[in-house]
N, C-alpha and C. Protein backbone atom coordinates (compact mmCIF):
# COMPACT_ATOMS: atom_id res chain seq x y z
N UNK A 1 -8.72 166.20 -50.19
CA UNK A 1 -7.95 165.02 -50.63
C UNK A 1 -7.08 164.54 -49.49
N UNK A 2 -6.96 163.37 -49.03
CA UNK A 2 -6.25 162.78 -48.29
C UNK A 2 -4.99 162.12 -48.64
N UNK A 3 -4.01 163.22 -47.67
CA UNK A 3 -2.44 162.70 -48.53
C UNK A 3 -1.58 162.23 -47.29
N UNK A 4 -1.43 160.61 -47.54
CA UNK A 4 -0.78 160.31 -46.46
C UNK A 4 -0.30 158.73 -47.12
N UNK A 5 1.18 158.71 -46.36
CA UNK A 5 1.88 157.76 -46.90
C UNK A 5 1.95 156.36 -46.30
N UNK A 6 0.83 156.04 -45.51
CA UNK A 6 0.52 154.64 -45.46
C UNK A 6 -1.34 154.46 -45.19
N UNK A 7 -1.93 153.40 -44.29
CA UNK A 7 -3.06 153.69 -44.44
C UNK A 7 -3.82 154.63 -43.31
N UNK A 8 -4.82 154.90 -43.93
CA UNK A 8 -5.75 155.66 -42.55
C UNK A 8 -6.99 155.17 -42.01
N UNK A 9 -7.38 155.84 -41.17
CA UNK A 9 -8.98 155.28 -40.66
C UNK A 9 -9.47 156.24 -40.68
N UNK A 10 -10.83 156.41 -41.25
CA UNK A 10 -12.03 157.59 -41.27
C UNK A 10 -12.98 156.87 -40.73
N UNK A 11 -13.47 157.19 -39.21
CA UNK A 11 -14.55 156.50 -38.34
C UNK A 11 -16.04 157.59 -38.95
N UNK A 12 -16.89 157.14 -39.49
CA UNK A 12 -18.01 157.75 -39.38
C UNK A 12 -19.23 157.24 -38.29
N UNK A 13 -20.53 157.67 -38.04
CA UNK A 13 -21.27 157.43 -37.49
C UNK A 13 -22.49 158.04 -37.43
N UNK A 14 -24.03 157.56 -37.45
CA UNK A 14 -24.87 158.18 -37.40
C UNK A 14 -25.45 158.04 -35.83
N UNK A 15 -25.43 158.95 -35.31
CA UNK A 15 -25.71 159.15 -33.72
C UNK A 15 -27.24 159.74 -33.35
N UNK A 16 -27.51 159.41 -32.48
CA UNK A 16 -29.04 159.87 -31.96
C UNK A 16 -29.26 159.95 -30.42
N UNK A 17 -29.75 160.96 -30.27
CA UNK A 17 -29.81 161.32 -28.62
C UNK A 17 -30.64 160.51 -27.96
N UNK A 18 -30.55 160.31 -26.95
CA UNK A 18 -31.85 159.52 -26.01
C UNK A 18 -33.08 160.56 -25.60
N UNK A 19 -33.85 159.97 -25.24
CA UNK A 19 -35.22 160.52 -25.08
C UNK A 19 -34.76 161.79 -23.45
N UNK A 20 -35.69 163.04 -24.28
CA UNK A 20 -35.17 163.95 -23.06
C UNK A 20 -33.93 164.69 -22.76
N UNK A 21 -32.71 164.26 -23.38
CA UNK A 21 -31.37 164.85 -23.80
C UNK A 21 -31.40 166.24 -24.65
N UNK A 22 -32.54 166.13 -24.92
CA UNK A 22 -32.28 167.52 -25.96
C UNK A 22 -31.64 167.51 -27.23
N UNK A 23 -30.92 166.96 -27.81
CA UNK A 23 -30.11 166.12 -28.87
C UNK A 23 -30.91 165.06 -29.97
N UNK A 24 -30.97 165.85 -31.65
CA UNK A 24 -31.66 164.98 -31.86
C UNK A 24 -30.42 163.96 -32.68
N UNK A 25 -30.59 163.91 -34.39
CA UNK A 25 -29.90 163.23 -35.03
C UNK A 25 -28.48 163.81 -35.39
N UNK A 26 -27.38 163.37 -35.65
CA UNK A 26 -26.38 164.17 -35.72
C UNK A 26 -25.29 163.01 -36.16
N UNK A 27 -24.66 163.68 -37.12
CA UNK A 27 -23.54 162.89 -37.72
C UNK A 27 -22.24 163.09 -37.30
N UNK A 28 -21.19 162.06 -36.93
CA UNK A 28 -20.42 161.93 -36.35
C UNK A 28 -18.54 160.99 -36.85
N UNK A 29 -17.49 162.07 -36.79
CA UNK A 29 -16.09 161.18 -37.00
C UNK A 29 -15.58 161.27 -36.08
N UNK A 30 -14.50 160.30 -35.94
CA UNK A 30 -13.58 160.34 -35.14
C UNK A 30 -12.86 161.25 -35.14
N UNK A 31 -12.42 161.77 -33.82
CA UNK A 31 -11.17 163.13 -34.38
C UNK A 31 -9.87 162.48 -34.96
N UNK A 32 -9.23 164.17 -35.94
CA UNK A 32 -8.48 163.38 -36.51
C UNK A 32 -7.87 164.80 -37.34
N UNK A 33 -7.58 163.98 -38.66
CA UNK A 33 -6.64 165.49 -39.71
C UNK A 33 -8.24 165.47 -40.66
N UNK A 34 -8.32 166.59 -40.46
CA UNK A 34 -9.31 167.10 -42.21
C UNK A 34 -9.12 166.96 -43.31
N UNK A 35 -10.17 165.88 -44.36
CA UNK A 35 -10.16 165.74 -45.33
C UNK A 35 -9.72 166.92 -46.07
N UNK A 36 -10.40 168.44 -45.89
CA UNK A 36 -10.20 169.63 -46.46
C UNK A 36 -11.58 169.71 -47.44
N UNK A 37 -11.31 170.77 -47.42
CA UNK A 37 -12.77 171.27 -48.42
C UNK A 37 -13.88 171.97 -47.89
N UNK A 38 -14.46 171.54 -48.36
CA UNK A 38 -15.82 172.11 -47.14
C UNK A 38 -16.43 170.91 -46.30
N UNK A 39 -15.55 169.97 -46.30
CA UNK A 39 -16.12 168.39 -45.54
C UNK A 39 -15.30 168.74 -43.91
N UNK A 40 -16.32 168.31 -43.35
CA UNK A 40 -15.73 168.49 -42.02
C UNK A 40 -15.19 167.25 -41.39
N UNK A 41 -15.67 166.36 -41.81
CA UNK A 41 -15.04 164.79 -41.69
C UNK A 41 -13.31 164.87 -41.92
N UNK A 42 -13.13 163.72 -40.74
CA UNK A 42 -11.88 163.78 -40.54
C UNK A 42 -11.09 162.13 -40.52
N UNK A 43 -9.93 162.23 -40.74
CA UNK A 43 -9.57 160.41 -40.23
C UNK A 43 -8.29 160.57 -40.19
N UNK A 44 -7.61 160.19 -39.29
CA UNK A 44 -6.47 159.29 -38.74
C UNK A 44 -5.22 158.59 -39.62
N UNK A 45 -4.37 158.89 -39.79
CA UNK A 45 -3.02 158.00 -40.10
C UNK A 45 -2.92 156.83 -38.64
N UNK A 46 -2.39 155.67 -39.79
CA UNK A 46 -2.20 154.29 -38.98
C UNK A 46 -1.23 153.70 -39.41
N UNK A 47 -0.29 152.93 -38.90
CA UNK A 47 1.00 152.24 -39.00
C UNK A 47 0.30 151.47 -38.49
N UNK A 48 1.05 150.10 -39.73
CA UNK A 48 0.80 148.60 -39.12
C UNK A 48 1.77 148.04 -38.28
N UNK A 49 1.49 147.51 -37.04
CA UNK A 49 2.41 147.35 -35.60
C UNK A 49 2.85 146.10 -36.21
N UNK A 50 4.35 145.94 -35.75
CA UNK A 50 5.05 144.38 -35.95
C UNK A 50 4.65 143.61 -34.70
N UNK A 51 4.17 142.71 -34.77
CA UNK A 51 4.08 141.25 -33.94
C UNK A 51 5.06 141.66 -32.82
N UNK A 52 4.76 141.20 -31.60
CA UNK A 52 6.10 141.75 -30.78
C UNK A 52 6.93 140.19 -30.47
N UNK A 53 8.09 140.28 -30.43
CA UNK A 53 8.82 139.13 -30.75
C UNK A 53 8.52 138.05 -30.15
N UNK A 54 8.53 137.11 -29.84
CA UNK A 54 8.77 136.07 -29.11
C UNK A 54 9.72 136.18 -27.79
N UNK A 55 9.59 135.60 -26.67
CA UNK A 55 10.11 135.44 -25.20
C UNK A 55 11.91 134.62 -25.57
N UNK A 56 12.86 134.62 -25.24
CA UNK A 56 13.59 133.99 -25.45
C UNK A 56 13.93 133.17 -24.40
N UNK A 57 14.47 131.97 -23.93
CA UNK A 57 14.96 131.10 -23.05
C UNK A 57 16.21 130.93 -22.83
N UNK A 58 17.00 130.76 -21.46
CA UNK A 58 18.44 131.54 -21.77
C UNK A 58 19.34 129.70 -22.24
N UNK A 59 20.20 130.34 -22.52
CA UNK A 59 21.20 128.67 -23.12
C UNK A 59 22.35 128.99 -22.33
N UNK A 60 22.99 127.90 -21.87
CA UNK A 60 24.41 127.74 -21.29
C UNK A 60 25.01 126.73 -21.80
N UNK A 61 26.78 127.01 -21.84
CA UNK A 61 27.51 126.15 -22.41
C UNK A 61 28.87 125.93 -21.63
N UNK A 62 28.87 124.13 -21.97
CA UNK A 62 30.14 123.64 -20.94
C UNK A 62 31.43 123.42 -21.70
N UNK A 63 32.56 123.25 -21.44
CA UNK A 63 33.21 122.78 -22.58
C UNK A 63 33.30 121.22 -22.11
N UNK A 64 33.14 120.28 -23.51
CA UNK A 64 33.60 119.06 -22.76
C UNK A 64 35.13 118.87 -22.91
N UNK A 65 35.67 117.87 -21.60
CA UNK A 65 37.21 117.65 -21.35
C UNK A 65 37.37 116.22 -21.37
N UNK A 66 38.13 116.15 -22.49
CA UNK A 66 38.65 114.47 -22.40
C UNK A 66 39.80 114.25 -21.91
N UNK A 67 40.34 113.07 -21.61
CA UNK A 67 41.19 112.92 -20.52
C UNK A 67 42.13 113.58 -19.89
N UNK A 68 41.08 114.71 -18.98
CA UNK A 68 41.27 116.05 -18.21
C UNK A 68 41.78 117.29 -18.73
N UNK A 69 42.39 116.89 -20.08
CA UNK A 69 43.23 118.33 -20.83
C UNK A 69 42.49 118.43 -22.21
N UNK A 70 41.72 117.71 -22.54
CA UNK A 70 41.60 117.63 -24.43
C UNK A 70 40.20 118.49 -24.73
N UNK A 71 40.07 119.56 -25.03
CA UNK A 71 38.45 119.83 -25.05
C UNK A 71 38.60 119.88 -26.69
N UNK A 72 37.25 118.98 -26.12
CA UNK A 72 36.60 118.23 -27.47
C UNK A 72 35.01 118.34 -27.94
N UNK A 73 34.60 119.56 -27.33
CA UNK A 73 33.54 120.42 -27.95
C UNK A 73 32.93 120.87 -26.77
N UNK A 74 31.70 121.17 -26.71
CA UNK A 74 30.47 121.87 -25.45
C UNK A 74 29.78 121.23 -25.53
N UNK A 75 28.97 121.56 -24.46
CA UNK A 75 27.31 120.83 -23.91
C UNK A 75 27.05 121.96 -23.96
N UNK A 76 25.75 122.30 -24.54
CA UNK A 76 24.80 122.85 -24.54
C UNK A 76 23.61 122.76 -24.25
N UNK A 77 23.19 123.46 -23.03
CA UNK A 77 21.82 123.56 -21.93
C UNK A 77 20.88 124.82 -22.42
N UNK A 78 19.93 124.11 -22.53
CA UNK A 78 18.65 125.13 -22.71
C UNK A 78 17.53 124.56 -22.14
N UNK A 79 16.23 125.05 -21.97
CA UNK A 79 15.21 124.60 -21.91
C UNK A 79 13.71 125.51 -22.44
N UNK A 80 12.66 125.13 -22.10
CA UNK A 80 11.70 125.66 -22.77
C UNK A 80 10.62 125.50 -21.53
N UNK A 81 9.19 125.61 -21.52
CA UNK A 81 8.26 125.69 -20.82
C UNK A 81 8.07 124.29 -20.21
N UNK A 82 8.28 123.30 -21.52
CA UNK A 82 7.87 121.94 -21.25
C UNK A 82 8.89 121.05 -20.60
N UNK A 83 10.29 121.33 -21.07
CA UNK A 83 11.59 120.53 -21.32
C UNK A 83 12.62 120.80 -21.02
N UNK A 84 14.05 119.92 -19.83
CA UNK A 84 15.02 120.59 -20.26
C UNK A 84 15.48 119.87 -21.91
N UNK A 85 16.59 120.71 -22.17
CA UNK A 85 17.57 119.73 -23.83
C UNK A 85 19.00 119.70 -23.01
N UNK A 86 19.75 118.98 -23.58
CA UNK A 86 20.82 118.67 -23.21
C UNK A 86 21.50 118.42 -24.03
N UNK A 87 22.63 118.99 -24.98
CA UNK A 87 23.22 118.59 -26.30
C UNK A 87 24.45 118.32 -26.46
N UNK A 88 25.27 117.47 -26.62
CA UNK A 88 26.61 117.06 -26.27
C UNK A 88 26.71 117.75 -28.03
N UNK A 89 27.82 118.38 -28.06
CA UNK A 89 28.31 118.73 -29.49
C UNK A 89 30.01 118.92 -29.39
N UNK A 90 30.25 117.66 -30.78
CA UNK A 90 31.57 117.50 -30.37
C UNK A 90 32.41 118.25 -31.78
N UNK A 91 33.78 119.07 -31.25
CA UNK A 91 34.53 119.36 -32.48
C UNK A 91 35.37 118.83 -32.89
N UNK A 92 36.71 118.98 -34.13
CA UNK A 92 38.10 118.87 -33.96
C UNK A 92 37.83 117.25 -34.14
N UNK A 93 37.07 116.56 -35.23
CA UNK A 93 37.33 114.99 -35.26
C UNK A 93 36.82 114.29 -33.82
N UNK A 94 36.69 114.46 -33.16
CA UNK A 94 36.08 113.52 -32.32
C UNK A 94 35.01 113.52 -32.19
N UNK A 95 34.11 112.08 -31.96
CA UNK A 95 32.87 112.10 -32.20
C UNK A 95 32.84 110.77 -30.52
N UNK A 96 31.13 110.75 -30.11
CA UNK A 96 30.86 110.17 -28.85
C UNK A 96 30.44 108.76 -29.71
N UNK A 97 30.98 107.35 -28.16
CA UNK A 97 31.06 105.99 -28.93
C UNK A 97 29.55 106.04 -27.71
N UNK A 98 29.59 106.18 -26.62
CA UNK A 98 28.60 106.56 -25.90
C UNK A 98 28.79 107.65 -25.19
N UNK A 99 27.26 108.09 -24.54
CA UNK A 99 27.00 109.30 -23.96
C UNK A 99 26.12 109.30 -22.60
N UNK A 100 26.34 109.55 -21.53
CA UNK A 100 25.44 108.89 -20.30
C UNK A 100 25.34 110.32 -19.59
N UNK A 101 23.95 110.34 -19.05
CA UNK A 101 23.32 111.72 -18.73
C UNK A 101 23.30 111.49 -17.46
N UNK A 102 23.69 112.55 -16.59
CA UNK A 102 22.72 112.68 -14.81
C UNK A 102 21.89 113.92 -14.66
N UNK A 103 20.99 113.88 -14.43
CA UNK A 103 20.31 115.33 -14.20
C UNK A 103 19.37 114.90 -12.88
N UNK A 104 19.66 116.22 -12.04
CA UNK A 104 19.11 115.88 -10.64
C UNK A 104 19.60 116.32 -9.68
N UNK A 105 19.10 115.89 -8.82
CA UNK A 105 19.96 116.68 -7.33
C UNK A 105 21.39 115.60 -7.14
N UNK A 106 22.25 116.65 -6.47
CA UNK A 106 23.74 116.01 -6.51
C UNK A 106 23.53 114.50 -5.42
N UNK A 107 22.80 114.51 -4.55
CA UNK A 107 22.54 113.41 -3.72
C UNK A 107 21.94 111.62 -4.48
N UNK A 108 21.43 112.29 -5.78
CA UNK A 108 20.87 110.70 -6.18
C UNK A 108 22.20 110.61 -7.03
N UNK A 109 23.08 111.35 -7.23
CA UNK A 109 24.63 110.87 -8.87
C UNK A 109 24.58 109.48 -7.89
N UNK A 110 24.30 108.24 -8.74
CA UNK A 110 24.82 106.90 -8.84
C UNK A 110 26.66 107.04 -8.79
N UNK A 111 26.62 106.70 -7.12
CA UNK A 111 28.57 106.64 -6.86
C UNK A 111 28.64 105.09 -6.58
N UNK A 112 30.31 104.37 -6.71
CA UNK A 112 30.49 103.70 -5.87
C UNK A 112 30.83 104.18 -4.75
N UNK A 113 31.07 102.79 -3.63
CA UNK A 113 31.44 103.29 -2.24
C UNK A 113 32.71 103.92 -1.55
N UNK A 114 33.42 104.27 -2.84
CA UNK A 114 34.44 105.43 -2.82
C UNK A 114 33.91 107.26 -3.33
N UNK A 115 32.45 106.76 -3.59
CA UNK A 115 32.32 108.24 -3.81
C UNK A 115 32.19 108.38 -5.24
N UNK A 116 32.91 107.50 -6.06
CA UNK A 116 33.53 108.35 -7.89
C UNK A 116 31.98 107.60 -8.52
N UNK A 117 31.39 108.22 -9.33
CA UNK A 117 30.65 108.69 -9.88
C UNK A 117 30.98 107.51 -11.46
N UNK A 118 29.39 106.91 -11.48
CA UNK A 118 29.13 105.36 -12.41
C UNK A 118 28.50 105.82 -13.39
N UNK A 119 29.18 106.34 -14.41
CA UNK A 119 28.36 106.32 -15.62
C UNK A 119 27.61 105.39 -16.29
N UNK A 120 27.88 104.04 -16.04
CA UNK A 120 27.12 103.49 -16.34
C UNK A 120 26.02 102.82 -15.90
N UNK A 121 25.58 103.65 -14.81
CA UNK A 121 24.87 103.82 -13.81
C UNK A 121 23.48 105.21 -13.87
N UNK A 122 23.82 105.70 -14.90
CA UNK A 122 23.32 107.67 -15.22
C UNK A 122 22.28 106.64 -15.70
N UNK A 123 21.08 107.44 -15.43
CA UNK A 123 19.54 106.99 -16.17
C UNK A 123 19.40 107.13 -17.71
N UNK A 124 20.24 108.06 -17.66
CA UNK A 124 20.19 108.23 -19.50
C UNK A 124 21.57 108.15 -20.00
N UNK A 125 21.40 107.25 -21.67
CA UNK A 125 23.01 106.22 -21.93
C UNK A 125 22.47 106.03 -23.66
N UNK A 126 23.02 106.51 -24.27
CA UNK A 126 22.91 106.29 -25.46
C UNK A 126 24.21 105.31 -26.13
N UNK A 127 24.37 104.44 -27.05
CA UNK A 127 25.15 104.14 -28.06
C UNK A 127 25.32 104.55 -29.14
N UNK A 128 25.94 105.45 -29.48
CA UNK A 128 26.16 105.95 -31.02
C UNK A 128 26.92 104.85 -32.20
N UNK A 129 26.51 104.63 -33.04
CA UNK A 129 27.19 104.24 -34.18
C UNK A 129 27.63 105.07 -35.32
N UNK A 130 28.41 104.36 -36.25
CA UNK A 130 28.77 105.22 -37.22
C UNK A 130 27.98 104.96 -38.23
N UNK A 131 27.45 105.67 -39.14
CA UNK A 131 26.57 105.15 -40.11
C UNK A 131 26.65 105.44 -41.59
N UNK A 132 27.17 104.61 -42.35
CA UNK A 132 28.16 105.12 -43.94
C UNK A 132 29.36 106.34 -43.78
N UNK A 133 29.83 105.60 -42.57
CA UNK A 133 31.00 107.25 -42.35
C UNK A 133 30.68 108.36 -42.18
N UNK A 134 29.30 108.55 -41.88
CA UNK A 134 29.10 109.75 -41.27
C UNK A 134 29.52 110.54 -39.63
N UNK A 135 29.68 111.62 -39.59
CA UNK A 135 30.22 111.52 -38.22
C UNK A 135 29.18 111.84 -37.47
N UNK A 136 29.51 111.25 -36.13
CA UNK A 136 28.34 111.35 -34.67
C UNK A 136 29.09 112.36 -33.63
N UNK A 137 28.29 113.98 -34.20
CA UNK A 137 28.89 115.24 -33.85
C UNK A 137 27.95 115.50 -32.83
N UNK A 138 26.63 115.11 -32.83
CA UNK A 138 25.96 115.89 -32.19
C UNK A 138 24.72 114.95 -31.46
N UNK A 139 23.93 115.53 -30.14
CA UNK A 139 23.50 114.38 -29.78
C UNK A 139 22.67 115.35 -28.64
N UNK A 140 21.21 114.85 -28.61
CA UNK A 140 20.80 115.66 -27.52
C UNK A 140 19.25 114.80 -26.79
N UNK A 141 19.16 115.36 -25.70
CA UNK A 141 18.21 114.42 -24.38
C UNK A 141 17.56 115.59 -24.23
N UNK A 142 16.06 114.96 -23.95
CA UNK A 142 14.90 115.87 -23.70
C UNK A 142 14.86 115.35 -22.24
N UNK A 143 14.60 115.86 -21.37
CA UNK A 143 13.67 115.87 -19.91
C UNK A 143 13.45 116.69 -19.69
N UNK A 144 11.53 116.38 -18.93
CA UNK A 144 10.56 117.04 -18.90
C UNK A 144 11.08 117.50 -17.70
N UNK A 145 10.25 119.04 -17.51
CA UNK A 145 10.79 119.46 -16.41
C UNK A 145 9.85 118.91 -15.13
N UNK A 146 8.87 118.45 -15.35
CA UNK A 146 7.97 117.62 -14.36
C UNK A 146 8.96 116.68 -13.83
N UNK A 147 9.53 116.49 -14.27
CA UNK A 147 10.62 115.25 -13.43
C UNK A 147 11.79 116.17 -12.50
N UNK A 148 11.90 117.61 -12.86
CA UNK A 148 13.07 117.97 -12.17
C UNK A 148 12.61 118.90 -11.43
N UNK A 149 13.43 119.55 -9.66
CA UNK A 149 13.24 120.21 -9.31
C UNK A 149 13.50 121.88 -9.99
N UNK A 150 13.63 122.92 -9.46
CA UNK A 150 14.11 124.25 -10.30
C UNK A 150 15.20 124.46 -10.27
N UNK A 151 16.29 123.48 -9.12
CA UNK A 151 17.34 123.71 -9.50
C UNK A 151 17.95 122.27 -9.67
N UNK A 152 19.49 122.00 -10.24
CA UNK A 152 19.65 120.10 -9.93
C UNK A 152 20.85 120.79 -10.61
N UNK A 153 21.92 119.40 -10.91
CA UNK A 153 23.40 119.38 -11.39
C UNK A 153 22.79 118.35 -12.89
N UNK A 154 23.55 119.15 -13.30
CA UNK A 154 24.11 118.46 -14.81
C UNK A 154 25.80 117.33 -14.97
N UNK A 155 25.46 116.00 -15.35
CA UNK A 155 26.77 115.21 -14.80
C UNK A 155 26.77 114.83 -16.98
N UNK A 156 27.41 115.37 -17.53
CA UNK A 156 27.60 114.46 -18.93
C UNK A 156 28.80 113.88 -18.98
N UNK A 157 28.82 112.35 -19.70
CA UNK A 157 29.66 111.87 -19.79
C UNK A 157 29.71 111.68 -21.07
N UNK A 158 31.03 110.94 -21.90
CA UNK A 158 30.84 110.43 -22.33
C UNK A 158 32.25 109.65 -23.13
N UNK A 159 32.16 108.38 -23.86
CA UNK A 159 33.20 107.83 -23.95
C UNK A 159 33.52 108.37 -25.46
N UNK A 160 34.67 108.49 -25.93
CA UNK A 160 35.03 109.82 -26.97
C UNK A 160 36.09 109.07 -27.86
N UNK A 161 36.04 109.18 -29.81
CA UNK A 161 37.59 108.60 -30.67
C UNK A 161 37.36 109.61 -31.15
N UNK A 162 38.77 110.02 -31.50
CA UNK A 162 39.31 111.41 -32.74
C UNK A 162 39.69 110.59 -33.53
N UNK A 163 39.08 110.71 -35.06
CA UNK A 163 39.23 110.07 -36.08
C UNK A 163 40.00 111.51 -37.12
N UNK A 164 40.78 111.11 -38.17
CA UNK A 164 41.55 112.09 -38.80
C UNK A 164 40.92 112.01 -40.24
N UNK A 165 40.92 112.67 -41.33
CA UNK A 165 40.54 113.14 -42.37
C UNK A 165 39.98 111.68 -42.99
N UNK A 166 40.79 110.67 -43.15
CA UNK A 166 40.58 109.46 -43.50
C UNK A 166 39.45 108.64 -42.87
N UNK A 167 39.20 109.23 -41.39
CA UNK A 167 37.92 108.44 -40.92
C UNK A 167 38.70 107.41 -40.11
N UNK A 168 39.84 107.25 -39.54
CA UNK A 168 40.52 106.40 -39.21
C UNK A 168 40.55 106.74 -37.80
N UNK A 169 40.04 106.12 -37.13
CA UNK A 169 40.11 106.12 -35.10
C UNK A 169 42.29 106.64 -34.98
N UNK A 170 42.57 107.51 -34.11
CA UNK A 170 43.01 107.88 -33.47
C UNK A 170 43.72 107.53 -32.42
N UNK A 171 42.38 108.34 -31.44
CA UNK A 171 43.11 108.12 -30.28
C UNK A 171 41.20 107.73 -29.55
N UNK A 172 40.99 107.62 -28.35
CA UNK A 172 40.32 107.71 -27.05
C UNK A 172 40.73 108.38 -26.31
N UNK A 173 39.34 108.36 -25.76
CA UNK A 173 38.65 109.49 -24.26
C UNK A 173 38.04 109.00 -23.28
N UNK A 174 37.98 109.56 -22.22
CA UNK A 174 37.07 109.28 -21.28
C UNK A 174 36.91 110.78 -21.12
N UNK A 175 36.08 111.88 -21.11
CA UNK A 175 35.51 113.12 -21.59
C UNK A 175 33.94 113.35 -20.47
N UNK A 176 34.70 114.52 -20.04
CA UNK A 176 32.97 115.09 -18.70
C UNK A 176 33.09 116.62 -19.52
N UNK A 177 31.63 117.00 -19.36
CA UNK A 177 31.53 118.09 -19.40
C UNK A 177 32.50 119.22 -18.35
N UNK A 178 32.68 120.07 -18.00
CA UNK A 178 33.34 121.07 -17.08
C UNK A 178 32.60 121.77 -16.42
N UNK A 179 33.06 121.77 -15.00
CA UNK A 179 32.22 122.40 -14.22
C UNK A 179 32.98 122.38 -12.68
N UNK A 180 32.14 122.17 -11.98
CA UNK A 180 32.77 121.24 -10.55
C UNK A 180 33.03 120.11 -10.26
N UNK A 181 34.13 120.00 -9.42
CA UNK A 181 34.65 118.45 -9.20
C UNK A 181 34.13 118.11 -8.04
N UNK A 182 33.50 116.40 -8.63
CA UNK A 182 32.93 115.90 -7.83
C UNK A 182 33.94 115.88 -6.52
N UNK A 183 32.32 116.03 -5.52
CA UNK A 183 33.33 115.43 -3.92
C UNK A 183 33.86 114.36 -3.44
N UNK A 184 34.41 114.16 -2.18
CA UNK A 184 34.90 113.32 -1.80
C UNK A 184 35.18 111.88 -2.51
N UNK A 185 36.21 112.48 -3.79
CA UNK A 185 36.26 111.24 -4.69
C UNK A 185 37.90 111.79 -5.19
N UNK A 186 38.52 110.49 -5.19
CA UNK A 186 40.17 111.19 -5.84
C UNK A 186 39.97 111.30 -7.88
N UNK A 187 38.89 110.49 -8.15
CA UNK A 187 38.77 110.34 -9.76
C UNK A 187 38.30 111.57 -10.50
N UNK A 188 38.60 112.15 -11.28
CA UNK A 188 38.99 113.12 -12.13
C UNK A 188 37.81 113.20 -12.62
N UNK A 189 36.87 114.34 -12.82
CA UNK A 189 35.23 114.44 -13.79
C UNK A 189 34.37 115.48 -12.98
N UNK A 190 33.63 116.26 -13.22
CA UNK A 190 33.04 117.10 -13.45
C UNK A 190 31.52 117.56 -13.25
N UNK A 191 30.79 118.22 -12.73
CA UNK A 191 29.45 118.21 -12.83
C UNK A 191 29.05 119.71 -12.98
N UNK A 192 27.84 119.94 -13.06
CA UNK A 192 27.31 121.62 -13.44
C UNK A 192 26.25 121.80 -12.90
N UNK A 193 26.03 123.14 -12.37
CA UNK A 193 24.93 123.35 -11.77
C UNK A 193 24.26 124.24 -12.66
N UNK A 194 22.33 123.58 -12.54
CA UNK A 194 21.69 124.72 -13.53
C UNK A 194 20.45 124.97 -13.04
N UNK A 195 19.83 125.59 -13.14
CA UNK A 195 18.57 126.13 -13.28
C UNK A 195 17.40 126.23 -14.13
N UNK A 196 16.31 125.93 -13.85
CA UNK A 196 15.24 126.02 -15.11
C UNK A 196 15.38 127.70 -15.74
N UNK A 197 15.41 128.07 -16.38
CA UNK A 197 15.27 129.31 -16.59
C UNK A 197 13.87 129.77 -17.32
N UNK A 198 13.72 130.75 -17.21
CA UNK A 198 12.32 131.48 -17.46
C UNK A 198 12.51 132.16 -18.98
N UNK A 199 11.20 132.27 -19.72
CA UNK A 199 11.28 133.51 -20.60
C UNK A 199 11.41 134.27 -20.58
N UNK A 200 12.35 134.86 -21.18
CA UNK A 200 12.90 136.49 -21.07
C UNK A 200 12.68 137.52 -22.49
N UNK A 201 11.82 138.66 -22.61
CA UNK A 201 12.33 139.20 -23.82
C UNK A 201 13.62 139.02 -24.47
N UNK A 202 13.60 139.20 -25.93
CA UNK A 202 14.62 139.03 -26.76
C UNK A 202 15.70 140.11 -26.72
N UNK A 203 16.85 140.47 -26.55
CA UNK A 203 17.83 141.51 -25.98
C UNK A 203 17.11 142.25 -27.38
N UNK A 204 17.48 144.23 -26.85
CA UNK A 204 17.01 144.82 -27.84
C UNK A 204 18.10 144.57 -29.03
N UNK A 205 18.44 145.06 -30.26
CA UNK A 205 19.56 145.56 -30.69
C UNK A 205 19.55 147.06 -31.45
């Protein structure tokens, strides 16, 4: 009798020698634990293997800064095989009126001829509205990584109201992600350096 607490495998086989081997017909298991008895046949305990997890992709996060002291949520950077994402996520009542992206090498950031850095100039520029009073918390840009080298700066901008329980505008922003300050420029804002990152196993726990 076979006593075992998940499933097993009992390999049988009918085997036959080749011509000249000396070996004629002969019956055949896999090795293994004995049925018992007078059966000489044998089979195997088996555990069913879990799927092995998925690769993970690493994420980084900026805080964004509105007019240089106010942080008013993170950017959040990730990417995948195909894509970077780019996710402006705002807390604490303030929500983005627009949002203007740079991604790239620090040499193409659209400056004037003082150097300071044209958001409205960034290749990517969204307008947010409000829509039945809902709030505009969150907000995110796909680029392919075919467009980017493996490494480039991250420049987010974006123009920022803290509205209070009532839904009632506040105050304003002018709000960069955090990072490094741009060069040779006296104007106040921010850029980040990132990397494509690779799949990585999932940390153990």
């Amino acid at each position: 009798m076979v006593i075992s607490s998940g499933p097993v495998v009992a390999a049988h086989a009918e085997v036959h020698g080749t011509a000249g081997s000396g070996f004629g017909a002969e019956t055949a298991w896999a090795n293994g634990t004995g049925f018992g008895g007078n059966s000489w046949a044998m089979y195997t305990d088996y555990c069913i293997q879990d799927c092995a997890p998925e690769c993970e992709f690493p994420t980084e996060t900026f805080d964004i800064i509105g007019g240089q002291t106010v942080n008013e949520g993170y950017l959040e950077v990730t990417n995948n095989s195909d894509s970077l994402y780019v996710t402006y996520n705002f807390t604490g009542g303030w929500e983005a009126d627009v949002t203007h992206l740079y991604v790239g090498d620090l040499a193409g950031l659209p400056t004037n001829n003082a150097n300071t850095p044209i958001p409205g100039q960034f290749p990517l520029k969204t307008e947010h509205f409000r829509v039945g009073g809902a709030s505009i918390t969150t907000y995110t840009y796909a680029i392919p990584l075919s467009e980017l080298p493996s490494c480039y700066i991250i420049a987010a901008h974006a123009s920022t109201t803290l509205y209070n329980e009532d839904g009632e505008e506040e105050y304003s922003n002018t709000s960069w992600s955090y990072g490094t300050e741009f060069p040779n420029t006296n104007r106040w804002g921010w850029y980040s350096n990132y990397c494509t990152g690779g799949c990585e196993p999932p940390a153990s726990t």
